[in-house]
Protein backbone atom coordinates (compact mmCIF):
# COMPACT_ATOMS: atom_id res chain seq x y z
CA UNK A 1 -10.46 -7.59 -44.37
CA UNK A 2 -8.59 -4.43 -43.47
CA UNK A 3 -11.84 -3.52 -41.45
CA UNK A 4 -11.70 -6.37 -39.32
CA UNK A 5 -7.74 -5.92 -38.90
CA UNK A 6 -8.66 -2.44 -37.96
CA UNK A 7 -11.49 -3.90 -35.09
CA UNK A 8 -8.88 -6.08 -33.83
CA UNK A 9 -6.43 -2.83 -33.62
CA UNK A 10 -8.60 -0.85 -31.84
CA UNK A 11 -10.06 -3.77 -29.76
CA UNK A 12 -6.50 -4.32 -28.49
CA UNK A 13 -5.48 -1.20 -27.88
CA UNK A 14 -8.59 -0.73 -25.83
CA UNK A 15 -8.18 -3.70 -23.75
CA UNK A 16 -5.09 -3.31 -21.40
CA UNK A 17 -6.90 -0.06 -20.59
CA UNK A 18 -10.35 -2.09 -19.57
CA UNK A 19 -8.07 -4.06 -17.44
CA UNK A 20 -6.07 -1.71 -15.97
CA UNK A 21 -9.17 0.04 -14.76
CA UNK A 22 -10.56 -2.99 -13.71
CA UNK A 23 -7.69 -3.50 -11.47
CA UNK A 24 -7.55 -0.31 -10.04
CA UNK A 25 -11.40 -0.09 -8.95
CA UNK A 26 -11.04 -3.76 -7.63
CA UNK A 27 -8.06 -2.80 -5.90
CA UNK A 28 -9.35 0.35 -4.63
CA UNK A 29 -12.86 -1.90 -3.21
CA UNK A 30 -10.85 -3.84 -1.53
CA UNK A 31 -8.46 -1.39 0.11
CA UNK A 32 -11.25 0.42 1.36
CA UNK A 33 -13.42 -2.68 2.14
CA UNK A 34 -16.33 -1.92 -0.07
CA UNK A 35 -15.26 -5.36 -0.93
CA UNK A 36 -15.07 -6.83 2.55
CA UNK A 37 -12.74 -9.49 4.00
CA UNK A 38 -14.24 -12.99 3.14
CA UNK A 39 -16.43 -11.38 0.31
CA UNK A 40 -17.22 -14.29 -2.26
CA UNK A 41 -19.10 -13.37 -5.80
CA UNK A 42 -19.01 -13.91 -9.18
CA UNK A 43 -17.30 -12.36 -11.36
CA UNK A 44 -20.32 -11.13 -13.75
CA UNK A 45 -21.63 -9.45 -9.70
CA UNK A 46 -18.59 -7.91 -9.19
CA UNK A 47 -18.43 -6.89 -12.84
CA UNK A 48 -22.03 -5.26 -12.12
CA UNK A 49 -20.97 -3.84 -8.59
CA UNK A 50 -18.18 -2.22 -10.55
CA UNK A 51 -20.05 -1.00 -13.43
CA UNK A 52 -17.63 -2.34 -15.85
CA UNK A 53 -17.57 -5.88 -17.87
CA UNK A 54 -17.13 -9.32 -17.03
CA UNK A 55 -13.81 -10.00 -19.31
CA UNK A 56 -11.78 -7.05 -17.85
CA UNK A 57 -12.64 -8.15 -14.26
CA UNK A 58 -11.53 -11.81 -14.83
CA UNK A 59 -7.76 -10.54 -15.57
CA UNK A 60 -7.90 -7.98 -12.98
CA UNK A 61 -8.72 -10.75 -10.68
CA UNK A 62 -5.92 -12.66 -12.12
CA UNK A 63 -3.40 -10.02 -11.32
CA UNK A 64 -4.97 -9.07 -7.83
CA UNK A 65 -4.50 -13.07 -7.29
CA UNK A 66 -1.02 -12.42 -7.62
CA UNK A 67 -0.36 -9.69 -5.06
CA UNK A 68 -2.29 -11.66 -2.80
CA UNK A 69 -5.15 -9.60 -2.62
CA UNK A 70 -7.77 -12.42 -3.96
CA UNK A 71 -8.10 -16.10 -4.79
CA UNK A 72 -9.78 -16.64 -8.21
CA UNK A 73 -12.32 -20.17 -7.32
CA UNK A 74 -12.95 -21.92 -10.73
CA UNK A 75 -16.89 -22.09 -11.18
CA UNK A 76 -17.55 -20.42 -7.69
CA UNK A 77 -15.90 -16.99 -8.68
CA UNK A 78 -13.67 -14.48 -6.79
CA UNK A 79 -12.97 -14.70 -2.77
CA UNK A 80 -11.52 -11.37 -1.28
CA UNK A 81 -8.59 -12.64 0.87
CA UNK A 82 -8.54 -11.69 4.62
CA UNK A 83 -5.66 -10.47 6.70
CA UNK A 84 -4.76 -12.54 9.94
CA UNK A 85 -2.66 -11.06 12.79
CA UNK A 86 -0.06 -13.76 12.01
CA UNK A 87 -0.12 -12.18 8.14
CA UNK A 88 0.80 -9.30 9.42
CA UNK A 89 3.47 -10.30 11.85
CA UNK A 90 4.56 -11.85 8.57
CA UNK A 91 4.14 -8.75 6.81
CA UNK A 92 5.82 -6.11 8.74
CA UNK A 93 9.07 -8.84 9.32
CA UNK A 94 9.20 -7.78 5.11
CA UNK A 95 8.36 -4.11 6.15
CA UNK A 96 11.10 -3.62 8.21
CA UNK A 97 13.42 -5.38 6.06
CA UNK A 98 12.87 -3.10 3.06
CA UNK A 99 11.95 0.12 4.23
CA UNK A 100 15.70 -0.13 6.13
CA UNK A 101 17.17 -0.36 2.97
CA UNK A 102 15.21 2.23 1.09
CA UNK A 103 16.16 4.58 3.91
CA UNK A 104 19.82 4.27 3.12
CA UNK A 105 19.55 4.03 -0.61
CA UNK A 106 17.66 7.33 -0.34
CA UNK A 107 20.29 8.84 2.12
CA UNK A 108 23.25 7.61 -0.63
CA UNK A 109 21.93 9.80 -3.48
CA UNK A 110 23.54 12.89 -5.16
CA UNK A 111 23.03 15.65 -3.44
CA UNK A 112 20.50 17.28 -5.48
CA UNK A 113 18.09 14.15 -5.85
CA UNK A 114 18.90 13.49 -2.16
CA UNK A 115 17.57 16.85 -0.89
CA UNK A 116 14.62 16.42 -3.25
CA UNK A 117 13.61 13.76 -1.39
CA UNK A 118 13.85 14.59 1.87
CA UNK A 119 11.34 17.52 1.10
CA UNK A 120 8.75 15.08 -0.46
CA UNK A 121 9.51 13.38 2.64
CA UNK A 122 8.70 16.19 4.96
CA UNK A 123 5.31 17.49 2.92
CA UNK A 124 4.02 14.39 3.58
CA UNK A 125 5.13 14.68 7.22
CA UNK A 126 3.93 18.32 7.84
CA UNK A 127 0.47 17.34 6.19
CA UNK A 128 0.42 14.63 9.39
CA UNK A 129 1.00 17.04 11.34
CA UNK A 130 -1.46 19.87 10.73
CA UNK A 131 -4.07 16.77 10.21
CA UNK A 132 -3.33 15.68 13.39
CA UNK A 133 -4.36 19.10 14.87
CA UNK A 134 -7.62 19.25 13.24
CA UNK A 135 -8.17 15.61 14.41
CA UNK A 136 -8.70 14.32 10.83
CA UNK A 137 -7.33 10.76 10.73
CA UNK A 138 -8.31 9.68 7.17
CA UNK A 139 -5.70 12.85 6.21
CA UNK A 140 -3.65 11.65 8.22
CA UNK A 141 -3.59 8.14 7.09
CA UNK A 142 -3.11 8.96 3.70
CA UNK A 143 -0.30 11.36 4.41
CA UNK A 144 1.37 8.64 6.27
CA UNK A 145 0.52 6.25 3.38
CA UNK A 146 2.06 9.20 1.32
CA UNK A 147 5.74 9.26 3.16
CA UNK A 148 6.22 5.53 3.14
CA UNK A 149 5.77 5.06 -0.18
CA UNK A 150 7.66 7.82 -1.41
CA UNK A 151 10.55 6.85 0.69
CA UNK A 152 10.36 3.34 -1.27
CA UNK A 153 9.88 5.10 -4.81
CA UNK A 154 12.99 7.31 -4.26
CA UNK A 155 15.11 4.88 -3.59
CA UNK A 156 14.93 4.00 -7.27
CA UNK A 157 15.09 -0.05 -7.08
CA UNK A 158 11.94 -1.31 -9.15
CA UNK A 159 11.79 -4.75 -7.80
CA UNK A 160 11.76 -3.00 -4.12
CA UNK A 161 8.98 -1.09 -5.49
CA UNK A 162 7.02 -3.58 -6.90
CA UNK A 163 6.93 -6.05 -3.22
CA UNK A 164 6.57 -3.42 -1.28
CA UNK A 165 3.25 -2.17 -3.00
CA UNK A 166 1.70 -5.38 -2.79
CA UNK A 167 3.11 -5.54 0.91
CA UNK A 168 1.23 -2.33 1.63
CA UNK A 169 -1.88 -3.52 -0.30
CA UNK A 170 -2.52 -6.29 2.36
CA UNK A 171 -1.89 -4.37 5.14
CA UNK A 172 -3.78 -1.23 4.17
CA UNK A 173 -6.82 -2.41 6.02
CA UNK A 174 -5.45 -3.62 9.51
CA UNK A 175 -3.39 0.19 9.42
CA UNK A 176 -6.39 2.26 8.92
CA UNK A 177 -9.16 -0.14 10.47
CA UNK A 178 -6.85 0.20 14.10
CA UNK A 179 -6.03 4.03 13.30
CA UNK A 180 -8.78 5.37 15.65
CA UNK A 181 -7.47 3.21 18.57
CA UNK A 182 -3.46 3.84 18.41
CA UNK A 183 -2.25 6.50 20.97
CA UNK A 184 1.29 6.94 18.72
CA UNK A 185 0.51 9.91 16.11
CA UNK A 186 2.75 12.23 17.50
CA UNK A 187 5.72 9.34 17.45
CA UNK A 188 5.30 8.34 13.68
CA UNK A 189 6.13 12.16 12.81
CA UNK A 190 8.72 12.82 15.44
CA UNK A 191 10.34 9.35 13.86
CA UNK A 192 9.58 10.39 10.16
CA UNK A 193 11.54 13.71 10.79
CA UNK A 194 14.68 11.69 11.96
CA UNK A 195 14.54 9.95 9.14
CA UNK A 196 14.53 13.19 6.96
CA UNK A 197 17.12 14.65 8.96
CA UNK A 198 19.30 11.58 8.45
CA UNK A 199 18.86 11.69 5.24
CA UNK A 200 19.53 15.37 4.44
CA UNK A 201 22.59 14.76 6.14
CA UNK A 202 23.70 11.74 4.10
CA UNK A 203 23.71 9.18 6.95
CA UNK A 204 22.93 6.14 5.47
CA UNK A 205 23.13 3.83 8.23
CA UNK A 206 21.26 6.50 11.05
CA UNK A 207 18.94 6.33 8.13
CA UNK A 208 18.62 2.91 7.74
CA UNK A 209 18.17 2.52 11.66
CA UNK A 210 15.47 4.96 12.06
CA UNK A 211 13.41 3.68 9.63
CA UNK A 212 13.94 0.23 11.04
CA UNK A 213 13.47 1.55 14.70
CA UNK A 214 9.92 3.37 13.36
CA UNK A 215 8.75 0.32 11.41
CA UNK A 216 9.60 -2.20 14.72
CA UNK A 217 7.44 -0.02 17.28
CA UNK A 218 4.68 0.76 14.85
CA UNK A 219 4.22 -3.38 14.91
CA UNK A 220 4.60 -3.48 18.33
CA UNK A 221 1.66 -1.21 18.88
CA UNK A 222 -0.11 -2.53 15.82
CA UNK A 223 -0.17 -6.57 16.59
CA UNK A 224 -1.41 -5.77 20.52
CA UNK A 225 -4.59 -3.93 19.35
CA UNK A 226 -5.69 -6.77 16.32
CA UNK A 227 -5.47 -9.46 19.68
CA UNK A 228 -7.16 -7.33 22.00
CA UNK A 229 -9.94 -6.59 19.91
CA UNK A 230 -10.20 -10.04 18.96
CA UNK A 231 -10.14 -9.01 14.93
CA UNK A 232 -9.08 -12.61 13.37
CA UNK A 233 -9.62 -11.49 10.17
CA UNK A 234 -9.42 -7.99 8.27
């Protein structure tokens, strides 16, 4: 009896970890489109594709159903969602919204945790920068990717947190899919920098603006090129 109480310990202890992982290498397919838009499988193939187990997958794809990410079929398996240029319209309306407001919670923040942030900030900025030079745009993707969610973490609000990273998970594919074709590099880290510099300075509502300001032209850009190259569906 205490052997198979012991099972059941370790079995438990071992399973929010199977799931976890499962969630993070679905996740991670589908951010990078290793599981394309439209993909439709079950969830013993995806389980295979994954090199992991069936049970573990099933709640992952529970919790990815959540952020939006999948739709769980019942007998027909999982179906990876795809991103319409009205989603993001959608999307970036939320962007905007929130990213303002991190902006000036970050700029209201002692003065020590303050400043530490606006360095994180501008790492993440001066890594765009020097990838931009050496014309490496995954780098700079992911440095970009870097900034605006740091900016969201500092600003210390979990529930912020938490709908902005599913918020970024959809739109992770349209941003780097289009990356080759915008012409704005050098605006994103001239705007970035304002945004440090407003909040070294304490300026919550230049802030709050800039990041607004930055967030509004990068859709403007972003929603032209998904039309004009026709892409429906990412």
């Amino acid at each position: 009896m205490a052997r198979a109480k012991s099972a059941r310990t370790d079995d438990s202890e071992k399973r929010p970890s199977l799931v976890d992982d499962a969630y993070a290498a679905m996740k991670l397919a589908i951010r990078n489109s290793d599981f394309a838009p439209g993909y439709q499988a079950s969830e013993q193939e995806i389980a295979l594709r994954l090199g992991m187990s069936r049970t573990p997958v099933h709640e992952a794809a529970i919790r990815l159903q959540e952020d939006g990410l999948v739709r769980v079929l019942p007998r027909r398996g999982i179906l990876i969602c795809a991103i319409a240029p009205e989603d993001m319209r959608e999307i970036y309306d939320v962007i905007i919204a929130l990213e303002g407001q991190a902006a000036e919670l970050v700029a209201g923040l002692p003065e020590t945790e303050r400043l530490r942030a606006a360095d994180e900030l501008a790492a993440h900025t001066d890594t765009m920068a020097s990838a931009q030079i050496d014309g490496d745009l995954p780098a700079w993707g992911a440095a970009d990717e870097g900034f605006h969610r740091a900016l969201v973490e500092q600003a210390g609000n979990g529930r912020l947190i938490r709908i902005m990273q599913t918020i970024n998970d959809q739109s992770h594919r349209a941003r780097m899919l289009t990356l080759r074709l915008r012409q704005e590099l050098d605006a994103s880290v001239t705007e970035h920098r304002r945004v440090i510099d407003a909040i070294r300075e304490a300026d919550a509502a230049g802030a709050h603006r800039y990041a607004r300001e930055h967030r509004i032209r990068a859709r403007n850009n972003l929603l032209p090129l998904l039309e004009n190259f026709g892409l429906r569906h990412l």
